[in-house]
Protein backbone atom coordinates (compact mmCIF):
# COMPACT_ATOMS: atom_id res chain seq x y z
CA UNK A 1 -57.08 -18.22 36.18
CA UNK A 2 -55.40 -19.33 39.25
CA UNK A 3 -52.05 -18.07 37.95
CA UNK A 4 -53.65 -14.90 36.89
CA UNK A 5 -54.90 -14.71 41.10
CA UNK A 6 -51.40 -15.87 42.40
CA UNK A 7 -49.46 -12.80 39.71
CA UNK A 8 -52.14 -10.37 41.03
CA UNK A 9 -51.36 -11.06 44.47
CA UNK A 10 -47.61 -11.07 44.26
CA UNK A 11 -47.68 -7.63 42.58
CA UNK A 12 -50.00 -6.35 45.18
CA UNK A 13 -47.79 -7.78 48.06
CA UNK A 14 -44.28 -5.90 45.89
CA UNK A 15 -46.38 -2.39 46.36
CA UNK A 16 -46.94 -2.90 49.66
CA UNK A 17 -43.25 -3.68 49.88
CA UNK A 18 -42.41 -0.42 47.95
CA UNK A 19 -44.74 1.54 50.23
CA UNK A 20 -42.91 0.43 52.93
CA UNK A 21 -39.57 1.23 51.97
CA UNK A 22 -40.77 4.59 51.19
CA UNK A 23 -42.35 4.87 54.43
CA UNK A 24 -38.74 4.05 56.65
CA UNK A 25 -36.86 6.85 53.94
CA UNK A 26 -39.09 9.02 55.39
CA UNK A 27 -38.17 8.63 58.95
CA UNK A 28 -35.07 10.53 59.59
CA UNK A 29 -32.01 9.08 60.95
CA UNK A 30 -28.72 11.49 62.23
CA UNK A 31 -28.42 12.07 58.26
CA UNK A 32 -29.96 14.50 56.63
CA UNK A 33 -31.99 13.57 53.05
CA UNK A 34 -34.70 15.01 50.52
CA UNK A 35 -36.75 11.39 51.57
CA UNK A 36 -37.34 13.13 54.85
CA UNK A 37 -39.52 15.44 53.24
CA UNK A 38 -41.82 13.37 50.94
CA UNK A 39 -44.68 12.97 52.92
CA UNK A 40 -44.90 16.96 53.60
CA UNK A 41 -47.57 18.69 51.86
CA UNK A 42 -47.19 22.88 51.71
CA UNK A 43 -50.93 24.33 51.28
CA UNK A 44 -50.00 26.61 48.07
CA UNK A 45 -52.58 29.08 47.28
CA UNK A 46 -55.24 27.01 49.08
CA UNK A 47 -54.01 23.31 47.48
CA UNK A 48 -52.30 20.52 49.35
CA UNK A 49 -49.31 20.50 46.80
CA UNK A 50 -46.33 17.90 47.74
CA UNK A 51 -42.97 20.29 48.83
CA UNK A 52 -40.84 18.03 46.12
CA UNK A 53 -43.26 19.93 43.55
CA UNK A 54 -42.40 23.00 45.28
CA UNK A 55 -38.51 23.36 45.59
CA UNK A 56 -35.91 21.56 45.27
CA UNK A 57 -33.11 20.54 47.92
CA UNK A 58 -29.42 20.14 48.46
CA UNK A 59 -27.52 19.06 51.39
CA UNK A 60 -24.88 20.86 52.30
CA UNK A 61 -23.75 19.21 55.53
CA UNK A 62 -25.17 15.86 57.68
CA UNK A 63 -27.10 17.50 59.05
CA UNK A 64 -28.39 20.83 56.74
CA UNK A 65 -30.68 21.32 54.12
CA UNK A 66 -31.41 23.78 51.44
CA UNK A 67 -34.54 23.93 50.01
CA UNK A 68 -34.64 26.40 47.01
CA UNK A 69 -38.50 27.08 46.57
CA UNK A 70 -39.05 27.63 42.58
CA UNK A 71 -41.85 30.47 43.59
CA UNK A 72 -40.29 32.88 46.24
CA UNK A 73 -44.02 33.67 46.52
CA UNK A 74 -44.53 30.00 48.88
CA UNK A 75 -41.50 30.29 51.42
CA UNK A 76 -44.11 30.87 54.38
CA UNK A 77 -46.44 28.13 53.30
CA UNK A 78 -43.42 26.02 52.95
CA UNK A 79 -41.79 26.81 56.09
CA UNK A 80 -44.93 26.52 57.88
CA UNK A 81 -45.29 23.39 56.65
CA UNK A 82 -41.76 22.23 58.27
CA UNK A 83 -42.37 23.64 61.49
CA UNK A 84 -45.66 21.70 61.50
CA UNK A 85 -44.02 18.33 60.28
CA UNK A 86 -43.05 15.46 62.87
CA UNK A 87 -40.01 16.14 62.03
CA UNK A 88 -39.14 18.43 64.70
CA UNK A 89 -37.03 21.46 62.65
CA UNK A 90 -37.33 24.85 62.80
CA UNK A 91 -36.44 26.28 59.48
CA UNK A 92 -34.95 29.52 59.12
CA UNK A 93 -35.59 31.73 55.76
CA UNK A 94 -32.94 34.19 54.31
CA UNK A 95 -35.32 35.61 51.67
CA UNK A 96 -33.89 33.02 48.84
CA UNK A 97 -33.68 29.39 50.61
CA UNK A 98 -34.97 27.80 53.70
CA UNK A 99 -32.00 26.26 56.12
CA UNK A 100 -33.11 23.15 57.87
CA UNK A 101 -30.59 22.21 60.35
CA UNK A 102 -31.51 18.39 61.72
CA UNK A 103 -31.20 18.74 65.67
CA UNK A 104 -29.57 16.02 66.92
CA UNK A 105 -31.20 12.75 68.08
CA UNK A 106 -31.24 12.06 71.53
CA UNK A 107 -31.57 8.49 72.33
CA UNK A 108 -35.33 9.12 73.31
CA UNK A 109 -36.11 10.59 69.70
CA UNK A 110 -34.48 7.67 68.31
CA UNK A 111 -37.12 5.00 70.22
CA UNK A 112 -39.83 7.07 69.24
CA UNK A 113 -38.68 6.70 65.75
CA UNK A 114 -38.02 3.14 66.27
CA UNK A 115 -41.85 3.14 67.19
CA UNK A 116 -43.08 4.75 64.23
CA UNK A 117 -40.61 2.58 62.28
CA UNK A 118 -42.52 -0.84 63.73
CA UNK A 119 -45.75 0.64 63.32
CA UNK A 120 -45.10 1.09 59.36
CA UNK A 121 -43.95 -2.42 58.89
CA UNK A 122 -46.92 -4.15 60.86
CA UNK A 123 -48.77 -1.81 58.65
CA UNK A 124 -47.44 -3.21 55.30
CA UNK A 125 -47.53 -6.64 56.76
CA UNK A 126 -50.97 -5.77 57.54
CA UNK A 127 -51.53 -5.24 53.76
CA UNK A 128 -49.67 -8.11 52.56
CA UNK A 129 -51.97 -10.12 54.68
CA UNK A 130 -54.72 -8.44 53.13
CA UNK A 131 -53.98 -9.61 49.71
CA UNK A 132 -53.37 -12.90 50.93
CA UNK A 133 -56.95 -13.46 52.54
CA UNK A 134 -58.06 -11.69 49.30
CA UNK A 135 -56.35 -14.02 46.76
CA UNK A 136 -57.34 -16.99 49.03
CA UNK A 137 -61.05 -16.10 48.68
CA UNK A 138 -60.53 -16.00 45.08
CA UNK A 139 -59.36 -19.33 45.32
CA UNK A 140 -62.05 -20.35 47.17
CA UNK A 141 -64.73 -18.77 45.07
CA UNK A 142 -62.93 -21.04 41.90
CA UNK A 143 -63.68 -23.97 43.72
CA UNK A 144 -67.10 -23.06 44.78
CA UNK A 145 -68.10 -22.49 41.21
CA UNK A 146 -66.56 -25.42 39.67
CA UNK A 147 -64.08 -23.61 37.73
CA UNK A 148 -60.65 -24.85 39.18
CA UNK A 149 -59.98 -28.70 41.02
CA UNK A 150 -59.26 -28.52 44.53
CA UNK A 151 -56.01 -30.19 44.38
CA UNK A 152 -55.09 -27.27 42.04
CA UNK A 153 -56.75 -24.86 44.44
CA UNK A 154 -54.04 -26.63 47.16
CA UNK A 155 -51.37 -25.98 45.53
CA UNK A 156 -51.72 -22.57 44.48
CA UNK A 157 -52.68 -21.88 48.57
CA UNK A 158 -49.57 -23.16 49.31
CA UNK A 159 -47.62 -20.99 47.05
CA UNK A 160 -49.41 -17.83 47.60
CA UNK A 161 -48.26 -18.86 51.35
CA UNK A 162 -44.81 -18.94 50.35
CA UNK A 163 -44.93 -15.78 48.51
CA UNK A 164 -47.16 -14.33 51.54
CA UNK A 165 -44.49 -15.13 53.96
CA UNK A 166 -41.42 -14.32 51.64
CA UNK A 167 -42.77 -10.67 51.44
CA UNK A 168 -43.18 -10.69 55.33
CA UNK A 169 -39.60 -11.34 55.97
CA UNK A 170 -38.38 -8.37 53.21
CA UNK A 171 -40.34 -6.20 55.74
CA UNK A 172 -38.67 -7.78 58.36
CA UNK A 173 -35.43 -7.12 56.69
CA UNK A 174 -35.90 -4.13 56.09
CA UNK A 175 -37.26 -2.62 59.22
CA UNK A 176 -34.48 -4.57 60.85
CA UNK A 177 -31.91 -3.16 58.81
CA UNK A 178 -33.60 0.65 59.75
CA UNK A 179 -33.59 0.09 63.48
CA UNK A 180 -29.89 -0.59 63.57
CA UNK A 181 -29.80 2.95 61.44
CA UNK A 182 -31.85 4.39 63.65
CA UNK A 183 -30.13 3.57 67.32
CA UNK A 184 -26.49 4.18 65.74
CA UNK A 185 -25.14 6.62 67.32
């Protein structure tokens, strides 16, 4: 049982981790990449539909994107979309594709995005936490109801806090390892 609590919690904690990661791909840096765009929703004929549903992209230069929609029919809800993003692009449309060109970060865009980037890892360290205090209870309840010894109970506290504090730092690392991205110039 307490194995079963400790596995739950480390999986939980790994998700959070992957959410993460997900969450800095989608913060541009001077590059340009189709991560950028995964949190943009297009409204396509009156549903929210993710834009990686809706076209698909290539870039052409650092800094350009093409974004070939599959139905010609949702370039304005699609480019609407873009201009409405935090991303801060205006797209231009020649009738077949939509040109993104990234504008170039000036050192105040980069500490915004350096901002946004902290906020989503206390966020996920926020949810790792979360499963810890959940797990913990768990743990608690077992010894509560007689089903576990609280030596046992000890031990697995101390390795969920190992495992807690393991996933902390690989947010650490890896919002460390985007802020450097971020303020290269």
């Amino acid at each position: 049982m307490i194995d079963e609590i400790l596995l739950e919690a480390e999986e939980k904690m790994d998700k959070a981790v992957e959410v993460a990661k997900e969450d800095f791909a989608a913060i541009r840096t001077g590059r340009a990449n189709a991560a950028m765009f995964n949190k943009i929703v297009v409204d396509y004929y009156g549903s929210p539909t993710p834009l990686q549903q809706l076209a698909s992209f290539n870039v052409t230069e650092a800094r350009t994107i093409l974004i070939s929609p599959f139905d010609k029919s949702s370039m304005q809800g699609i480019e609407k979309a873009l201009r409405d993003s935090d991303l801060g692009v205006n797209p231009t449309n020649d009738g077949n594709v939509i040109r993104v060109t990234l504008p170039t970060l000036t050192t105040e865009r980069r500490k915004e995005f350096v901002k946004l980037a902290k906020t989503k890892a206390e966020d996920a360290r926020i949810s790792v936490r979360n499963v810890r205090r959940r797990a913990k209870d768990e743990l608690d309840r077992l010894v509560k109801d007689g089903e576990a010894g609280e030596d046992e109970v000890s031990r697995a506290e101390k390795e969920l806090e190992g495992v807690t504090k393991r996933h902390v730092e690989l947010v650490d690392t890896l919002l460390s390892s985007k802020e450097s991205e971020l303020l290269e110039v």
